[in-house]
C-alpha atoms as a PDB file:
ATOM      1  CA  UNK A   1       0.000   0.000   0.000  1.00  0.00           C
ATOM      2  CA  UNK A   2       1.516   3.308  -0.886  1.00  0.00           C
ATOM      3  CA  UNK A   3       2.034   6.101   1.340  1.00  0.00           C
ATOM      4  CA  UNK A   4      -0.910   8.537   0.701  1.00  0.00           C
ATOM      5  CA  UNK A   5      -3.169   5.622   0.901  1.00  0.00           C
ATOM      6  CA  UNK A   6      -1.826   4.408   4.222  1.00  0.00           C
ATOM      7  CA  UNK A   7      -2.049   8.045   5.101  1.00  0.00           C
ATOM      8  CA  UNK A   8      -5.898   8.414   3.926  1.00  0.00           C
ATOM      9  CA  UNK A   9      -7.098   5.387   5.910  1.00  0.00           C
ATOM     10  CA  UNK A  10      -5.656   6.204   9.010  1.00  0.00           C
ATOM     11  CA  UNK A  11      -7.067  10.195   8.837  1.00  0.00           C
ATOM     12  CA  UNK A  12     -10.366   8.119   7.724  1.00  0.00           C
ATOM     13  CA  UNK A  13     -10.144   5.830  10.661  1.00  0.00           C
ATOM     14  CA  UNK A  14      -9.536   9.132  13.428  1.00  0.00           C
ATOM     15  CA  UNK A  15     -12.332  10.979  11.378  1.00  0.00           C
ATOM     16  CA  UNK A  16     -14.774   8.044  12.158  1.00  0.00           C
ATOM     17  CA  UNK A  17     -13.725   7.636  15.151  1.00  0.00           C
ATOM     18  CA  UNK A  18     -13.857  11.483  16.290  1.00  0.00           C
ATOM     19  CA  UNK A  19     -17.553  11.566  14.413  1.00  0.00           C
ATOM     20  CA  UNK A  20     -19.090   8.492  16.845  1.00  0.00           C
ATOM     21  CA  UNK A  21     -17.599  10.176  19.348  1.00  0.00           C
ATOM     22  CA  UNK A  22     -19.093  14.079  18.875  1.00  0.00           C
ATOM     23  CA  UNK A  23     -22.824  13.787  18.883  1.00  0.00           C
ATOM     24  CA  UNK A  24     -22.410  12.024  22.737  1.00  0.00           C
ATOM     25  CA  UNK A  25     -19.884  14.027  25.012  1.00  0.00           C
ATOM     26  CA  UNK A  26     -18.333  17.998  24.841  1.00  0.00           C
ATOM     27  CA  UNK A  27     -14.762  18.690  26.182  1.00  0.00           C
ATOM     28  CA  UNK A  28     -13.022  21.878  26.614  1.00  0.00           C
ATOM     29  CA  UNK A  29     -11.972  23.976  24.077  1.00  0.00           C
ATOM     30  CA  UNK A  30      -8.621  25.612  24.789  1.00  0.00           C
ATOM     31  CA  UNK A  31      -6.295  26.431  22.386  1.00  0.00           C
ATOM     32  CA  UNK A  32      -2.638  25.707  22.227  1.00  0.00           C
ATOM     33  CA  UNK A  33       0.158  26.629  20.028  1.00  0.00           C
ATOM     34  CA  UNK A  34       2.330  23.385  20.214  1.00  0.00           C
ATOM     35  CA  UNK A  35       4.698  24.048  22.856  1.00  0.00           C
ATOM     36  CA  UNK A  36       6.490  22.103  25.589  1.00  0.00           C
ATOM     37  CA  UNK A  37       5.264  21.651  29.164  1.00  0.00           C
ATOM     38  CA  UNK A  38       5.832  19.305  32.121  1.00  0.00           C
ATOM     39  CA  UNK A  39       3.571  17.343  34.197  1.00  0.00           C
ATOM     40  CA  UNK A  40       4.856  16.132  37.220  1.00  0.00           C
ATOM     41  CA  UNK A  41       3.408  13.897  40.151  1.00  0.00           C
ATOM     42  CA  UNK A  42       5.240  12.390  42.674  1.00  0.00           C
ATOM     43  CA  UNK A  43       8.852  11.019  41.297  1.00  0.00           C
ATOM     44  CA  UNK A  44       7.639  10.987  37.202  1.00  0.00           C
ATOM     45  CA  UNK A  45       7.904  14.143  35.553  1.00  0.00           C
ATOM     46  CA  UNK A  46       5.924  13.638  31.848  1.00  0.00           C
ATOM     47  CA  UNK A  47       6.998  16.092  28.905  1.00  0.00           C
ATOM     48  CA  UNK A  48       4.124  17.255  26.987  1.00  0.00           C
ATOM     49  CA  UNK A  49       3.170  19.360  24.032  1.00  0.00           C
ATOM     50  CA  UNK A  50      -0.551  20.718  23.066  1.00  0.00           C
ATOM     51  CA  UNK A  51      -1.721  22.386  19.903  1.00  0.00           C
ATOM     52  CA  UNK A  52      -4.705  22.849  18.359  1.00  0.00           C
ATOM     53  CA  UNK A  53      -8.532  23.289  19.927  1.00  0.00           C
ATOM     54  CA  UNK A  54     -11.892  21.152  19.895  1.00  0.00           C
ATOM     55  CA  UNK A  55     -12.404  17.395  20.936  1.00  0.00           C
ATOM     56  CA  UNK A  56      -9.186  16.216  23.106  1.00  0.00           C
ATOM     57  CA  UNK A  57      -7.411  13.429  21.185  1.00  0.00           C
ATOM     58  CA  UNK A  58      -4.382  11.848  22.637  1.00  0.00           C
ATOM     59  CA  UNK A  59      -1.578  11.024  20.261  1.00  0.00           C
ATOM     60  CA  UNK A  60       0.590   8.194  21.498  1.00  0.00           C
ATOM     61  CA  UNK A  61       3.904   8.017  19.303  1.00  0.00           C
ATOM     62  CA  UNK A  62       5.495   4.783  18.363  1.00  0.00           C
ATOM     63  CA  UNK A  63       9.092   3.698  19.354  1.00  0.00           C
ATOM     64  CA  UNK A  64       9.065   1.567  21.347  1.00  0.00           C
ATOM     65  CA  UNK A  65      10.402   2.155  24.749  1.00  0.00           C
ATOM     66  CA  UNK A  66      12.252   5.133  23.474  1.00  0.00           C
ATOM     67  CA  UNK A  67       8.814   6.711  22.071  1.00  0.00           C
ATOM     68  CA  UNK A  68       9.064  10.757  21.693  1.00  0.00           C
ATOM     69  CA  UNK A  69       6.876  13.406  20.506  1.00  0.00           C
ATOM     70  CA  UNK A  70       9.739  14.203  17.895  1.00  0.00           C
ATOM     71  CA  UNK A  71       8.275  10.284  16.334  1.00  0.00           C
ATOM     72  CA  UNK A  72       5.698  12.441  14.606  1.00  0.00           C
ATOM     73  CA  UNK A  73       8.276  14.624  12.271  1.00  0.00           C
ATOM     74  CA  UNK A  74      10.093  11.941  11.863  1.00  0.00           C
ATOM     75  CA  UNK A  75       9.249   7.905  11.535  1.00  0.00           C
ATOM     76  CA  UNK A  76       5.738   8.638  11.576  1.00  0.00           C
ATOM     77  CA  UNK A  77       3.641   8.022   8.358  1.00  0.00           C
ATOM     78  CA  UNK A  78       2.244  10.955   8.556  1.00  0.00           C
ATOM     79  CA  UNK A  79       1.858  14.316  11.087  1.00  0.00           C
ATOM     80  CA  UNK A  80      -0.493  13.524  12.915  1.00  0.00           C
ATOM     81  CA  UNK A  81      -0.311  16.763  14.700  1.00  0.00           C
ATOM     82  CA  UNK A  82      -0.568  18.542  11.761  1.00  0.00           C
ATOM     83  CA  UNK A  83      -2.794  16.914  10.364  1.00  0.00           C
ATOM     84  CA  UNK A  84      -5.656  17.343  13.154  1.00  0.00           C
ATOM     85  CA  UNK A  85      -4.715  20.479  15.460  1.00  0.00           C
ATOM     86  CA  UNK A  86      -7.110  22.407  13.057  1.00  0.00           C
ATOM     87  CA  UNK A  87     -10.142  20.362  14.252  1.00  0.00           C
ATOM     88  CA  UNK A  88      -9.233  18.328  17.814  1.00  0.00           C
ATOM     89  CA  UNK A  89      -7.329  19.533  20.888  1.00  0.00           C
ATOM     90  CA  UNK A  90      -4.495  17.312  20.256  1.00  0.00           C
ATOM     91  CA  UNK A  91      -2.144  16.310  23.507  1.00  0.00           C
ATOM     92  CA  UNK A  92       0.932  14.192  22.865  1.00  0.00           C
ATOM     93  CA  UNK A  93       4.300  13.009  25.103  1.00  0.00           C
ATOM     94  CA  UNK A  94       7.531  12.009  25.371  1.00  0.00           C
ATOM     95  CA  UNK A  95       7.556   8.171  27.158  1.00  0.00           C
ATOM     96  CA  UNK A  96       8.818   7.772  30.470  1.00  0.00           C
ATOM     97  CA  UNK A  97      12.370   7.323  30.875  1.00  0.00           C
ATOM     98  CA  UNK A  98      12.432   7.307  26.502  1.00  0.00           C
ATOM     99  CA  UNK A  99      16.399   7.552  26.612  1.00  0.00           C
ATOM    100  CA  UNK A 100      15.813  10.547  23.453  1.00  0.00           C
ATOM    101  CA  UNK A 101      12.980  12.201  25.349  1.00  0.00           C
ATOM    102  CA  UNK A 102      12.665  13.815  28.408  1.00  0.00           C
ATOM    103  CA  UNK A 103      10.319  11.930  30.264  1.00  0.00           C
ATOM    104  CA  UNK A 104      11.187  10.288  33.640  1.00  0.00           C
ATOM    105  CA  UNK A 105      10.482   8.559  36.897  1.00  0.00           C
ATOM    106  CA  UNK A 106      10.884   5.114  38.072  1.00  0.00           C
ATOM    107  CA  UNK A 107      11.524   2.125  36.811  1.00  0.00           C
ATOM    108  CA  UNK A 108       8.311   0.103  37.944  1.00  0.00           C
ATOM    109  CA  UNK A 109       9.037  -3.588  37.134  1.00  0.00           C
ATOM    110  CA  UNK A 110       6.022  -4.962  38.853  1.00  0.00           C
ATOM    111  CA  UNK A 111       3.444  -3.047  37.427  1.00  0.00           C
ATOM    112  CA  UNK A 112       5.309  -1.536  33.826  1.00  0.00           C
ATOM    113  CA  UNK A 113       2.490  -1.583  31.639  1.00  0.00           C
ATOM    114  CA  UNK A 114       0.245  -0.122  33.969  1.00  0.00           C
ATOM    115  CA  UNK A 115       2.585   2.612  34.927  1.00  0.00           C
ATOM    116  CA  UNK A 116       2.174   4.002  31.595  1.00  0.00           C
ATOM    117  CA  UNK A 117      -1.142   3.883  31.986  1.00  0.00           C
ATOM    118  CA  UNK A 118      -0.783   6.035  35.233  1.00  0.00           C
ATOM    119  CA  UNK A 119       1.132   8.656  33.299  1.00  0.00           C
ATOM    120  CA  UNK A 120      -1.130   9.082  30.234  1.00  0.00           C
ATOM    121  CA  UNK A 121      -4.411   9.614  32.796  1.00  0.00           C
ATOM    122  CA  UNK A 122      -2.717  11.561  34.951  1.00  0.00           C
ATOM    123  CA  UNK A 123      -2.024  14.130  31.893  1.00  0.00           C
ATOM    124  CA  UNK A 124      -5.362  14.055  31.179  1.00  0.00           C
ATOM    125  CA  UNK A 125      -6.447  14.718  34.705  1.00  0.00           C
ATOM    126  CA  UNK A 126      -3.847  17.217  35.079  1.00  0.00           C
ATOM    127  CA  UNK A 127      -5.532  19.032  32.037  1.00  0.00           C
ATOM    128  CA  UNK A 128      -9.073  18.413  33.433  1.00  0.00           C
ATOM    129  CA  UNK A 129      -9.821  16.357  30.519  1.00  0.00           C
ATOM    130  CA  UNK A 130     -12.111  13.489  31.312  1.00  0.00           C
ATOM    131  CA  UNK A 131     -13.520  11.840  28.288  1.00  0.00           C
ATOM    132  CA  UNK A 132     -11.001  12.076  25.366  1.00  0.00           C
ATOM    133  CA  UNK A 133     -10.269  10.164  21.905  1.00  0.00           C
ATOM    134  CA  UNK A 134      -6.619   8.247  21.264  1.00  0.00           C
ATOM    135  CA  UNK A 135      -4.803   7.471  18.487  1.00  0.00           C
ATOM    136  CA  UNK A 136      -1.959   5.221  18.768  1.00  0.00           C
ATOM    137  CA  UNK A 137       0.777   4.341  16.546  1.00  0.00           C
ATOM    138  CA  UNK A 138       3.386   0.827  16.998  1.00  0.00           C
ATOM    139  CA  UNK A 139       3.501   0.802  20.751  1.00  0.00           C
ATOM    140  CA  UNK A 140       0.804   2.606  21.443  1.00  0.00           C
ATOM    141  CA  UNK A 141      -1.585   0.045  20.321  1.00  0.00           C
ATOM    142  CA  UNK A 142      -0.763  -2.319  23.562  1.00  0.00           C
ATOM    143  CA  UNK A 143      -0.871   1.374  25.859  1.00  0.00           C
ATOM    144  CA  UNK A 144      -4.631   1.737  23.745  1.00  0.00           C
ATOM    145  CA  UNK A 145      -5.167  -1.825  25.270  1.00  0.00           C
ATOM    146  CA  UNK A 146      -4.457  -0.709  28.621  1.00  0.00           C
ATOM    147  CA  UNK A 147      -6.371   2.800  28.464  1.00  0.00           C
ATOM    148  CA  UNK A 148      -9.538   1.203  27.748  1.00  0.00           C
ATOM    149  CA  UNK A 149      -9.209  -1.865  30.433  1.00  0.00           C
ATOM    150  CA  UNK A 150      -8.463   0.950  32.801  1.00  0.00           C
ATOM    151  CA  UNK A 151     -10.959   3.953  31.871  1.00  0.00           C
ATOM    152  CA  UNK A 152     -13.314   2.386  29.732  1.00  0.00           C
ATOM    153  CA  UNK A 153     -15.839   5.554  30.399  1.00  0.00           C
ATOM    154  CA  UNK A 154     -13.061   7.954  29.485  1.00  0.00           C
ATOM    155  CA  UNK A 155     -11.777   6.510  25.855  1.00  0.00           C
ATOM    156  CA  UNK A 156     -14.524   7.195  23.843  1.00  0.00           C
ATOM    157  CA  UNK A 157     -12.809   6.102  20.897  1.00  0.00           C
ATOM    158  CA  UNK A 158      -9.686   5.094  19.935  1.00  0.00           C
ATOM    159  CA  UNK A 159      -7.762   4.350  16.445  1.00  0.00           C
ATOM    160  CA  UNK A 160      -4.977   1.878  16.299  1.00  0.00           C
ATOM    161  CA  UNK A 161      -2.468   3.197  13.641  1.00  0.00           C
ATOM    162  CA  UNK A 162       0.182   0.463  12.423  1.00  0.00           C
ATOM    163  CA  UNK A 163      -0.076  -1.328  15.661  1.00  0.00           C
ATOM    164  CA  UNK A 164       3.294  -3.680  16.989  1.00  0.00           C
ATOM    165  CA  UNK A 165       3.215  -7.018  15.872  1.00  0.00           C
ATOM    166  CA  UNK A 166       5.299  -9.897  16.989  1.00  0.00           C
ATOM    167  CA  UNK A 167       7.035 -12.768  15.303  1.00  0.00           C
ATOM    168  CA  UNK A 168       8.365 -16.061  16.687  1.00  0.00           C
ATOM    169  CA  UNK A 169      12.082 -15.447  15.970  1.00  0.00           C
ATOM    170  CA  UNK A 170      11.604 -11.890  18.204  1.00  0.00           C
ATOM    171  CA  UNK A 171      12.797 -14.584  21.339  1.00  0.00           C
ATOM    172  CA  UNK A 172      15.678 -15.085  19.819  1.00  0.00           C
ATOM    173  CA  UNK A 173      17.664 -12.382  21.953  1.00  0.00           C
ATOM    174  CA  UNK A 174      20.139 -12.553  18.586  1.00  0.00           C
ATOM    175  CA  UNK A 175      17.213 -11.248  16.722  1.00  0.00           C
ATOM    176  CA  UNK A 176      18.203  -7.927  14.763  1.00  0.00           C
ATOM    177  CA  UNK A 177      16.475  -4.795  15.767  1.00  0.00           C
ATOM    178  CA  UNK A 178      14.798  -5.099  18.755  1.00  0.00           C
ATOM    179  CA  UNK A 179      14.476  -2.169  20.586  1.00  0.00           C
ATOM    180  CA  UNK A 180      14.778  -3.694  24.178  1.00  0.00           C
ATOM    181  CA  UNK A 181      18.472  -4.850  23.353  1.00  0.00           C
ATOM    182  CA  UNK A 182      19.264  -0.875  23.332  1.00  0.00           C
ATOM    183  CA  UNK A 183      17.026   0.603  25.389  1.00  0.00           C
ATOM    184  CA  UNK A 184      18.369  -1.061  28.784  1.00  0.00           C
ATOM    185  CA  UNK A 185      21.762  -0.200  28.184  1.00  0.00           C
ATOM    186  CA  UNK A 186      21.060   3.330  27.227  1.00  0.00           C
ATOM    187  CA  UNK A 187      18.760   4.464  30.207  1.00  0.00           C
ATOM    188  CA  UNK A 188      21.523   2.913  32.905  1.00  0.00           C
ATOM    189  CA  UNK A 189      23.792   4.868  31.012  1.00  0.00           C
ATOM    190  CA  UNK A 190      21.816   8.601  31.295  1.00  0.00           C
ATOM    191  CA  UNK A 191      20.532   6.963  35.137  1.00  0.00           C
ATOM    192  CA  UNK A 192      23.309   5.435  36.940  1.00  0.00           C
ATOM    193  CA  UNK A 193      21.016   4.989  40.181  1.00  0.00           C
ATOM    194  CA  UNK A 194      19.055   2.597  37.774  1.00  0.00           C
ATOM    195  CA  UNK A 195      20.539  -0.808  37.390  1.00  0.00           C
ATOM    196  CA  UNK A 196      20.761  -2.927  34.335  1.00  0.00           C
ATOM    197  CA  UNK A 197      19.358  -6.146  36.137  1.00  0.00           C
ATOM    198  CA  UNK A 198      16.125  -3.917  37.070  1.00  0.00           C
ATOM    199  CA  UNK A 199      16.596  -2.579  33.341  1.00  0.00           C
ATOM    200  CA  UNK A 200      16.449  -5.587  32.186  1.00  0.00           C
ATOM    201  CA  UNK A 201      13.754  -7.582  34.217  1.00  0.00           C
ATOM    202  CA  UNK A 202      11.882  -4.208  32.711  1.00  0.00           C
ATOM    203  CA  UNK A 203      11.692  -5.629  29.055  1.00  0.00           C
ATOM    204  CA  UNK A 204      11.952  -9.448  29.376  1.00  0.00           C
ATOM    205  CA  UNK A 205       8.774  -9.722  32.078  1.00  0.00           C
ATOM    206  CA  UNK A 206       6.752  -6.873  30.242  1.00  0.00           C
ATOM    207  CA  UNK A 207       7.724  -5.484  26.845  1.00  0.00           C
ATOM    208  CA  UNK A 208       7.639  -9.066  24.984  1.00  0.00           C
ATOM    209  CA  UNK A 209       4.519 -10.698  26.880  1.00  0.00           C
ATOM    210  CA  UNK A 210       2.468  -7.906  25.970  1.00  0.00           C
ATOM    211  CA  UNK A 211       3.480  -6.829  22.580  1.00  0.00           C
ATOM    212  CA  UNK A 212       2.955 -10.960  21.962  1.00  0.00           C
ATOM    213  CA  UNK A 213      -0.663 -10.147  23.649  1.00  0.00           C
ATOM    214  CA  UNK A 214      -1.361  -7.013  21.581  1.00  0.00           C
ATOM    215  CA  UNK A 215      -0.330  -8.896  18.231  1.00  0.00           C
ATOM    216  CA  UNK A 216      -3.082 -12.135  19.333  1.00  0.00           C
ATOM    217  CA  UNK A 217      -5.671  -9.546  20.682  1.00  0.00           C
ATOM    218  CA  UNK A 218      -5.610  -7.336  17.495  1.00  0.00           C
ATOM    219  CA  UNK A 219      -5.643 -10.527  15.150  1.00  0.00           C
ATOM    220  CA  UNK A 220      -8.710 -11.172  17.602  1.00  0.00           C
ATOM    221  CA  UNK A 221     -10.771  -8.309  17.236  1.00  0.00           C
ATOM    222  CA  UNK A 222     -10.391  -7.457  13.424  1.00  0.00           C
ATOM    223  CA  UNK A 223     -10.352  -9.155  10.479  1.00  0.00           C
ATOM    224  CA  UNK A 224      -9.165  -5.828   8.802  1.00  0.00           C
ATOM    225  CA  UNK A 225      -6.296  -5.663   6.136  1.00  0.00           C
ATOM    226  CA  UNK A 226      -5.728  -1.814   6.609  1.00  0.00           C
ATOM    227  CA  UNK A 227      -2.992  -0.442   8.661  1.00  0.00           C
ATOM    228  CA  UNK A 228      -5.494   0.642  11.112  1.00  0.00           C
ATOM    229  CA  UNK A 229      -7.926  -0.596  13.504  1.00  0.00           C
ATOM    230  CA  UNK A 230     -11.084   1.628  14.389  1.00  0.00           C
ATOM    231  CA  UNK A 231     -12.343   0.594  18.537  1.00  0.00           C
ATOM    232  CA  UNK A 232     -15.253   2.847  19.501  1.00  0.00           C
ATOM    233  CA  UNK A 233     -16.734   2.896  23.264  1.00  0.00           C
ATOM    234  CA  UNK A 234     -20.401   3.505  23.639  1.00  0.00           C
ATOM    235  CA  UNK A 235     -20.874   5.721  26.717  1.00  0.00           C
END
Protein backbone atom coordinates (compact mmCIF):
# COMPACT_ATOMS: atom_id res chain seq x y z
CA UNK A 1 0.00 0.00 0.00
CA UNK A 2 1.52 3.31 -0.89
CA UNK A 3 2.03 6.10 1.34
CA UNK A 4 -0.91 8.54 0.70
CA UNK A 5 -3.17 5.62 0.90
CA UNK A 6 -1.83 4.41 4.22
CA UNK A 7 -2.05 8.04 5.10
CA UNK A 8 -5.90 8.41 3.93
CA UNK A 9 -7.10 5.39 5.91
CA UNK A 10 -5.66 6.20 9.01
CA UNK A 11 -7.07 10.19 8.84
CA UNK A 12 -10.37 8.12 7.72
CA UNK A 13 -10.14 5.83 10.66
CA UNK A 14 -9.54 9.13 13.43
CA UNK A 15 -12.33 10.98 11.38
CA UNK A 16 -14.77 8.04 12.16
CA UNK A 17 -13.72 7.64 15.15
CA UNK A 18 -13.86 11.48 16.29
CA UNK A 19 -17.55 11.57 14.41
CA UNK A 20 -19.09 8.49 16.84
CA UNK A 21 -17.60 10.18 19.35
CA UNK A 22 -19.09 14.08 18.88
CA UNK A 23 -22.82 13.79 18.88
CA UNK A 24 -22.41 12.02 22.74
CA UNK A 25 -19.88 14.03 25.01
CA UNK A 26 -18.33 18.00 24.84
CA UNK A 27 -14.76 18.69 26.18
CA UNK A 28 -13.02 21.88 26.61
CA UNK A 29 -11.97 23.98 24.08
CA UNK A 30 -8.62 25.61 24.79
CA UNK A 31 -6.30 26.43 22.39
CA UNK A 32 -2.64 25.71 22.23
CA UNK A 33 0.16 26.63 20.03
CA UNK A 34 2.33 23.39 20.21
CA UNK A 35 4.70 24.05 22.86
CA UNK A 36 6.49 22.10 25.59
CA UNK A 37 5.26 21.65 29.16
CA UNK A 38 5.83 19.31 32.12
CA UNK A 39 3.57 17.34 34.20
CA UNK A 40 4.86 16.13 37.22
CA UNK A 41 3.41 13.90 40.15
CA UNK A 42 5.24 12.39 42.67
CA UNK A 43 8.85 11.02 41.30
CA UNK A 44 7.64 10.99 37.20
CA UNK A 45 7.90 14.14 35.55
CA UNK A 46 5.92 13.64 31.85
CA UNK A 47 7.00 16.09 28.90
CA UNK A 48 4.12 17.25 26.99
CA UNK A 49 3.17 19.36 24.03
CA UNK A 50 -0.55 20.72 23.07
CA UNK A 51 -1.72 22.39 19.90
CA UNK A 52 -4.71 22.85 18.36
CA UNK A 53 -8.53 23.29 19.93
CA UNK A 54 -11.89 21.15 19.89
CA UNK A 55 -12.40 17.40 20.94
CA UNK A 56 -9.19 16.22 23.11
CA UNK A 57 -7.41 13.43 21.18
CA UNK A 58 -4.38 11.85 22.64
CA UNK A 59 -1.58 11.02 20.26
CA UNK A 60 0.59 8.19 21.50
CA UNK A 61 3.90 8.02 19.30
CA UNK A 62 5.50 4.78 18.36
CA UNK A 63 9.09 3.70 19.35
CA UNK A 64 9.06 1.57 21.35
CA UNK A 65 10.40 2.16 24.75
CA UNK A 66 12.25 5.13 23.47
CA UNK A 67 8.81 6.71 22.07
CA UNK A 68 9.06 10.76 21.69
CA UNK A 69 6.88 13.41 20.51
CA UNK A 70 9.74 14.20 17.89
CA UNK A 71 8.28 10.28 16.33
CA UNK A 72 5.70 12.44 14.61
CA UNK A 73 8.28 14.62 12.27
CA UNK A 74 10.09 11.94 11.86
CA UNK A 75 9.25 7.91 11.53
CA UNK A 76 5.74 8.64 11.58
CA UNK A 77 3.64 8.02 8.36
CA UNK A 78 2.24 10.96 8.56
CA UNK A 79 1.86 14.32 11.09
CA UNK A 80 -0.49 13.52 12.92
CA UNK A 81 -0.31 16.76 14.70
CA UNK A 82 -0.57 18.54 11.76
CA UNK A 83 -2.79 16.91 10.36
CA UNK A 84 -5.66 17.34 13.15
CA UNK A 85 -4.71 20.48 15.46
CA UNK A 86 -7.11 22.41 13.06
CA UNK A 87 -10.14 20.36 14.25
CA UNK A 88 -9.23 18.33 17.81
CA UNK A 89 -7.33 19.53 20.89
CA UNK A 90 -4.49 17.31 20.26
CA UNK A 91 -2.14 16.31 23.51
CA UNK A 92 0.93 14.19 22.87
CA UNK A 93 4.30 13.01 25.10
CA UNK A 94 7.53 12.01 25.37
CA UNK A 95 7.56 8.17 27.16
CA UNK A 96 8.82 7.77 30.47
CA UNK A 97 12.37 7.32 30.88
CA UNK A 98 12.43 7.31 26.50
CA UNK A 99 16.40 7.55 26.61
CA UNK A 100 15.81 10.55 23.45
CA UNK A 101 12.98 12.20 25.35
CA UNK A 102 12.66 13.81 28.41
CA UNK A 103 10.32 11.93 30.26
CA UNK A 104 11.19 10.29 33.64
CA UNK A 105 10.48 8.56 36.90
CA UNK A 106 10.88 5.11 38.07
CA UNK A 107 11.52 2.12 36.81
CA UNK A 108 8.31 0.10 37.94
CA UNK A 109 9.04 -3.59 37.13
CA UNK A 110 6.02 -4.96 38.85
CA UNK A 111 3.44 -3.05 37.43
CA UNK A 112 5.31 -1.54 33.83
CA UNK A 113 2.49 -1.58 31.64
CA UNK A 114 0.24 -0.12 33.97
CA UNK A 115 2.59 2.61 34.93
CA UNK A 116 2.17 4.00 31.60
CA UNK A 117 -1.14 3.88 31.99
CA UNK A 118 -0.78 6.03 35.23
CA UNK A 119 1.13 8.66 33.30
CA UNK A 120 -1.13 9.08 30.23
CA UNK A 121 -4.41 9.61 32.80
CA UNK A 122 -2.72 11.56 34.95
CA UNK A 123 -2.02 14.13 31.89
CA UNK A 124 -5.36 14.05 31.18
CA UNK A 125 -6.45 14.72 34.71
CA UNK A 126 -3.85 17.22 35.08
CA UNK A 127 -5.53 19.03 32.04
CA UNK A 128 -9.07 18.41 33.43
CA UNK A 129 -9.82 16.36 30.52
CA UNK A 130 -12.11 13.49 31.31
CA UNK A 131 -13.52 11.84 28.29
CA UNK A 132 -11.00 12.08 25.37
CA UNK A 133 -10.27 10.16 21.90
CA UNK A 134 -6.62 8.25 21.26
CA UNK A 135 -4.80 7.47 18.49
CA UNK A 136 -1.96 5.22 18.77
CA UNK A 137 0.78 4.34 16.55
CA UNK A 138 3.39 0.83 17.00
CA UNK A 139 3.50 0.80 20.75
CA UNK A 140 0.80 2.61 21.44
CA UNK A 141 -1.59 0.05 20.32
CA UNK A 142 -0.76 -2.32 23.56
CA UNK A 143 -0.87 1.37 25.86
CA UNK A 144 -4.63 1.74 23.75
CA UNK A 145 -5.17 -1.82 25.27
CA UNK A 146 -4.46 -0.71 28.62
CA UNK A 147 -6.37 2.80 28.46
CA UNK A 148 -9.54 1.20 27.75
CA UNK A 149 -9.21 -1.87 30.43
CA UNK A 150 -8.46 0.95 32.80
CA UNK A 151 -10.96 3.95 31.87
CA UNK A 152 -13.31 2.39 29.73
CA UNK A 153 -15.84 5.55 30.40
CA UNK A 154 -13.06 7.95 29.49
CA UNK A 155 -11.78 6.51 25.85
CA UNK A 156 -14.52 7.19 23.84
CA UNK A 157 -12.81 6.10 20.90
CA UNK A 158 -9.69 5.09 19.93
CA UNK A 159 -7.76 4.35 16.44
CA UNK A 160 -4.98 1.88 16.30
CA UNK A 161 -2.47 3.20 13.64
CA UNK A 162 0.18 0.46 12.42
CA UNK A 163 -0.08 -1.33 15.66
CA UNK A 164 3.29 -3.68 16.99
CA UNK A 165 3.21 -7.02 15.87
CA UNK A 166 5.30 -9.90 16.99
CA UNK A 167 7.03 -12.77 15.30
CA UNK A 168 8.37 -16.06 16.69
CA UNK A 169 12.08 -15.45 15.97
CA UNK A 170 11.60 -11.89 18.20
CA UNK A 171 12.80 -14.58 21.34
CA UNK A 172 15.68 -15.09 19.82
CA UNK A 173 17.66 -12.38 21.95
CA UNK A 174 20.14 -12.55 18.59
CA UNK A 175 17.21 -11.25 16.72
CA UNK A 176 18.20 -7.93 14.76
CA UNK A 177 16.48 -4.80 15.77
CA UNK A 178 14.80 -5.10 18.75
CA UNK A 179 14.48 -2.17 20.59
CA UNK A 180 14.78 -3.69 24.18
CA UNK A 181 18.47 -4.85 23.35
CA UNK A 182 19.26 -0.87 23.33
CA UNK A 183 17.03 0.60 25.39
CA UNK A 184 18.37 -1.06 28.78
CA UNK A 185 21.76 -0.20 28.18
CA UNK A 186 21.06 3.33 27.23
CA UNK A 187 18.76 4.46 30.21
CA UNK A 188 21.52 2.91 32.90
CA UNK A 189 23.79 4.87 31.01
CA UNK A 190 21.82 8.60 31.30
CA UNK A 191 20.53 6.96 35.14
CA UNK A 192 23.31 5.44 36.94
CA UNK A 193 21.02 4.99 40.18
CA UNK A 194 19.05 2.60 37.77
CA UNK A 195 20.54 -0.81 37.39
CA UNK A 196 20.76 -2.93 34.34
CA UNK A 197 19.36 -6.15 36.14
CA UNK A 198 16.12 -3.92 37.07
CA UNK A 199 16.60 -2.58 33.34
CA UNK A 200 16.45 -5.59 32.19
CA UNK A 201 13.75 -7.58 34.22
CA UNK A 202 11.88 -4.21 32.71
CA UNK A 203 11.69 -5.63 29.05
CA UNK A 204 11.95 -9.45 29.38
CA UNK A 205 8.77 -9.72 32.08
CA UNK A 206 6.75 -6.87 30.24
CA UNK A 207 7.72 -5.48 26.84
CA UNK A 208 7.64 -9.07 24.98
CA UNK A 209 4.52 -10.70 26.88
CA UNK A 210 2.47 -7.91 25.97
CA UNK A 211 3.48 -6.83 22.58
CA UNK A 212 2.96 -10.96 21.96
CA UNK A 213 -0.66 -10.15 23.65
CA UNK A 214 -1.36 -7.01 21.58
CA UNK A 215 -0.33 -8.90 18.23
CA UNK A 216 -3.08 -12.13 19.33
CA UNK A 217 -5.67 -9.55 20.68
CA UNK A 218 -5.61 -7.34 17.49
CA UNK A 219 -5.64 -10.53 15.15
CA UNK A 220 -8.71 -11.17 17.60
CA UNK A 221 -10.77 -8.31 17.24
CA UNK A 222 -10.39 -7.46 13.42
CA UNK A 223 -10.35 -9.16 10.48
CA UNK A 224 -9.17 -5.83 8.80
CA UNK A 225 -6.30 -5.66 6.14
CA UNK A 226 -5.73 -1.81 6.61
CA UNK A 227 -2.99 -0.44 8.66
CA UNK A 228 -5.49 0.64 11.11
CA UNK A 229 -7.93 -0.60 13.50
CA UNK A 230 -11.08 1.63 14.39
CA UNK A 231 -12.34 0.59 18.54
CA UNK A 232 -15.25 2.85 19.50
CA UNK A 233 -16.73 2.90 23.26
CA UNK A 234 -20.40 3.51 23.64
CA UNK A 235 -20.87 5.72 26.72
Amino acid sequence: MDDPTRRNILKAGAAAAAMAAMPRVFAQQAGKGGTGKFYEKGPVRIRYEEAGAGFPLMLLPGGGLNATISFFTGNSPFNAIEEFKGEYRCITADLRNATTGQSTGPVEVDRPWESYADDQLGLMDHLGIDKFMVMGFCIGGPFIWSLLKRAPNRVVAAVLAQPVGWRPEMRDPKYPGVFWKTWGPALTAQRPEITMPTASVRTATAVKPRLLKSARTAKRISRCKSSSHITRRDS
